[in-house]
N, C-alpha and C. Protein backbone atom coordinates (compact mmCIF):
# COMPACT_ATOMS: atom_id res chain seq x y z
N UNK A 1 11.07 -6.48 -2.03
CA UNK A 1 11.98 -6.82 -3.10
C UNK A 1 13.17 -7.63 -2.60
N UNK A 2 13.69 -7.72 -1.18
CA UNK A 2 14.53 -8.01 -0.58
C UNK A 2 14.26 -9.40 -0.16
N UNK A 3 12.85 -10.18 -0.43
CA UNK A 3 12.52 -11.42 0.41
C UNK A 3 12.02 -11.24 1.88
N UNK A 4 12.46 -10.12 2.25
CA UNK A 4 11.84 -9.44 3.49
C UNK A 4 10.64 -9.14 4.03
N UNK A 5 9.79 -9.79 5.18
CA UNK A 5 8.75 -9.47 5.17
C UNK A 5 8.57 -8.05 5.89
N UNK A 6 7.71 -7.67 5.06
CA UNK A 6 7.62 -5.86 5.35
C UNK A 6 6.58 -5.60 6.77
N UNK A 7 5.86 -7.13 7.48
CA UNK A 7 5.91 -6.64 8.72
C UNK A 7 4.56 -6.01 8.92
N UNK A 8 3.96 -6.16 7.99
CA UNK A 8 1.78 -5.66 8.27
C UNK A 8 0.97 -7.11 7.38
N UNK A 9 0.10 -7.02 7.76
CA UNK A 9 -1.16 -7.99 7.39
C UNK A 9 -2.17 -7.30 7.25
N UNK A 10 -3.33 -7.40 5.93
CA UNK A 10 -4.94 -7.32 6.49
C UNK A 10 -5.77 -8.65 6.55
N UNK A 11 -6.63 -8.24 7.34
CA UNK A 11 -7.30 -9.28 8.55
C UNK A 11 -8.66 -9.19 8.14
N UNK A 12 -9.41 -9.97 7.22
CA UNK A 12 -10.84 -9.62 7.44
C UNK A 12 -11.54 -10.09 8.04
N UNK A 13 -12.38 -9.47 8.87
CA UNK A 13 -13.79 -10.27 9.80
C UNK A 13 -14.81 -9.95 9.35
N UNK A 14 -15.28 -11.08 10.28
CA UNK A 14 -17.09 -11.27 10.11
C UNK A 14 -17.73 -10.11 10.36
N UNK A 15 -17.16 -8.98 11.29
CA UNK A 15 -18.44 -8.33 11.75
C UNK A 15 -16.98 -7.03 12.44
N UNK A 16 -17.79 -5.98 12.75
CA UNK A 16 -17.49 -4.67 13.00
C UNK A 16 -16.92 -5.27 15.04
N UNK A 17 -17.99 -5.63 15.38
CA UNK A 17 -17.39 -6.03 16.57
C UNK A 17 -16.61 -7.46 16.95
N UNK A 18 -16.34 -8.32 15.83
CA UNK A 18 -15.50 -9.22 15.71
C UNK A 18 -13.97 -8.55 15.75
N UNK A 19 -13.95 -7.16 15.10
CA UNK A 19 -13.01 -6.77 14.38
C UNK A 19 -12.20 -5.94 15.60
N UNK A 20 -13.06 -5.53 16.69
CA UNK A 20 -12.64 -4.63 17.50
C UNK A 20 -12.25 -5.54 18.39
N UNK A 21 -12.58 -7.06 19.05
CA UNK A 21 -12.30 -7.88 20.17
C UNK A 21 -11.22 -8.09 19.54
N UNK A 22 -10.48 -8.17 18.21
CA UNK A 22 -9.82 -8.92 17.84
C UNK A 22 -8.31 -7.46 17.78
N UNK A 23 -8.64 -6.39 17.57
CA UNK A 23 -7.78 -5.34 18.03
C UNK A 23 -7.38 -5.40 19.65
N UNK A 24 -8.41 -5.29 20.20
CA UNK A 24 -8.76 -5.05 21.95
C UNK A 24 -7.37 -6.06 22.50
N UNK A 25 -7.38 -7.46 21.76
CA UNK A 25 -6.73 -8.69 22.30
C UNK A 25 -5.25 -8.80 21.69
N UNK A 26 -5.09 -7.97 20.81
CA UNK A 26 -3.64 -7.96 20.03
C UNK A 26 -3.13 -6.86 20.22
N UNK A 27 -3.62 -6.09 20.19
CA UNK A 27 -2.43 -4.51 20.45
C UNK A 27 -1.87 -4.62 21.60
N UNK A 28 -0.49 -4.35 21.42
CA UNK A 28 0.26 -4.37 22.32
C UNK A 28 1.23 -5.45 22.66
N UNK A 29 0.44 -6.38 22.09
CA UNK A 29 1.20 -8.24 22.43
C UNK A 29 2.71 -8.72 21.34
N UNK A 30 3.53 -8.94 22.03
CA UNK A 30 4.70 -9.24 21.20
C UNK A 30 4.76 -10.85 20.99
N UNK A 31 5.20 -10.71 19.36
CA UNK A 31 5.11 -12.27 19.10
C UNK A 31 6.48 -12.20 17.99
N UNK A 32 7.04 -13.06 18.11
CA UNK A 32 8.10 -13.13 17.75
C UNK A 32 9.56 -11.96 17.69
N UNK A 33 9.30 -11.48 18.86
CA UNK A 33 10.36 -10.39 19.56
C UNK A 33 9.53 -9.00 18.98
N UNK A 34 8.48 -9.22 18.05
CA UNK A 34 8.28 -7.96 17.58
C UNK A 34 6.78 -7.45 18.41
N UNK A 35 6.63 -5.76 18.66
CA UNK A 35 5.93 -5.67 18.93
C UNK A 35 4.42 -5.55 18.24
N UNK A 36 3.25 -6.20 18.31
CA UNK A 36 1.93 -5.97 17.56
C UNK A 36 1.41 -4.68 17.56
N UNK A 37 1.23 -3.60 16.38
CA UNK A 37 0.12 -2.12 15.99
C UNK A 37 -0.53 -2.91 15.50
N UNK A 38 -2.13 -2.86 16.13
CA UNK A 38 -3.15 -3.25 15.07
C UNK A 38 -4.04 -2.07 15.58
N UNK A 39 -4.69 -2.22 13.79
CA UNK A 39 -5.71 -1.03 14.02
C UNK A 39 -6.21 -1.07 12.95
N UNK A 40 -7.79 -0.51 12.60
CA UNK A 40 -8.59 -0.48 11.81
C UNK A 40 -8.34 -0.37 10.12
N UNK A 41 -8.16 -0.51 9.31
CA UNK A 41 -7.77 -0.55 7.85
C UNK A 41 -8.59 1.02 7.56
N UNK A 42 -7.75 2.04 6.85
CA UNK A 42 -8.32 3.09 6.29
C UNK A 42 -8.15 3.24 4.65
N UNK A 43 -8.84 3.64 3.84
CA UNK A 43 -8.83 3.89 2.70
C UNK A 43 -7.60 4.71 2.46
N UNK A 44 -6.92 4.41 1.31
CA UNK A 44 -5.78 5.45 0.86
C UNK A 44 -6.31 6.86 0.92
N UNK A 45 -5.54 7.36 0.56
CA UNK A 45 -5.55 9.17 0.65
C UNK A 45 -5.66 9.41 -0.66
N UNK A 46 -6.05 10.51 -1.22
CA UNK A 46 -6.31 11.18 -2.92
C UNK A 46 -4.73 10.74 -2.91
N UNK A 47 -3.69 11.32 -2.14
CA UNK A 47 -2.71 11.65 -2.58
C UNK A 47 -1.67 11.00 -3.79
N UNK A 48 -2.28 9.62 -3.22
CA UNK A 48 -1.32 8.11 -3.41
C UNK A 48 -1.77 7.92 -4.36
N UNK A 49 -3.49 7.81 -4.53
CA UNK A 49 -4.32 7.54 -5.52
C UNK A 49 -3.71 8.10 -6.46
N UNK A 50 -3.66 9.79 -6.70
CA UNK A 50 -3.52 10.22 -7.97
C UNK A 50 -1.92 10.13 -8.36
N UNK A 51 -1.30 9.39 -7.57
CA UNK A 51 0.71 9.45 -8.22
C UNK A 51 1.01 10.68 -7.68
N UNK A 52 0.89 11.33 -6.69
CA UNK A 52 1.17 12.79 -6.34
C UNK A 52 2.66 11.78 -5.20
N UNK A 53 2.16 11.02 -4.47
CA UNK A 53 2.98 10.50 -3.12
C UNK A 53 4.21 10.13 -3.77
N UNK A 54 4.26 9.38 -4.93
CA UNK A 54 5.73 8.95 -5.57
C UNK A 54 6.23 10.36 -6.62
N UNK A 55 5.63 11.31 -6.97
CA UNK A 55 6.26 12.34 -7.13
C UNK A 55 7.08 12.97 -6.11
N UNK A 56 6.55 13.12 -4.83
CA UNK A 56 7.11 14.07 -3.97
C UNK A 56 8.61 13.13 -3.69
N UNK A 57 8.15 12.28 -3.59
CA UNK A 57 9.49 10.94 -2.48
C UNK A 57 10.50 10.66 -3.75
N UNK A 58 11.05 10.84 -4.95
CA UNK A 58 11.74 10.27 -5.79
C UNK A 58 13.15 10.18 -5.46
């Protein structure tokens, strides 16, 4: 909301082991003073899904 970039990306590849050379070669590497977390994309949780996550946090 700020113009701010919030600092994550998703990345899609070709293939399951495209996806892992391409973790293997970035974690850890700093690019633009910041440091790189990359890691596999997981499905949300029920939690978020059902509006339970913005109940608890208001």
């Amino acid at each position: 909301m700020n113009g701010k970039s919030r600092g994550f990306a998703f990345v899609t590849m070709g293939n399951r082991n495209e996806g892992q050379a391409a973790i293997n070669a970035l974690e850890g590497q700093f690019i633009d003073g910041r440091n790189l977390t990359v890691s596999e994309a997981r499905p949300k949780n029920d939690d978020r899904a059902s509006g339970d996550f913005q109940r608890r946090h208001r």
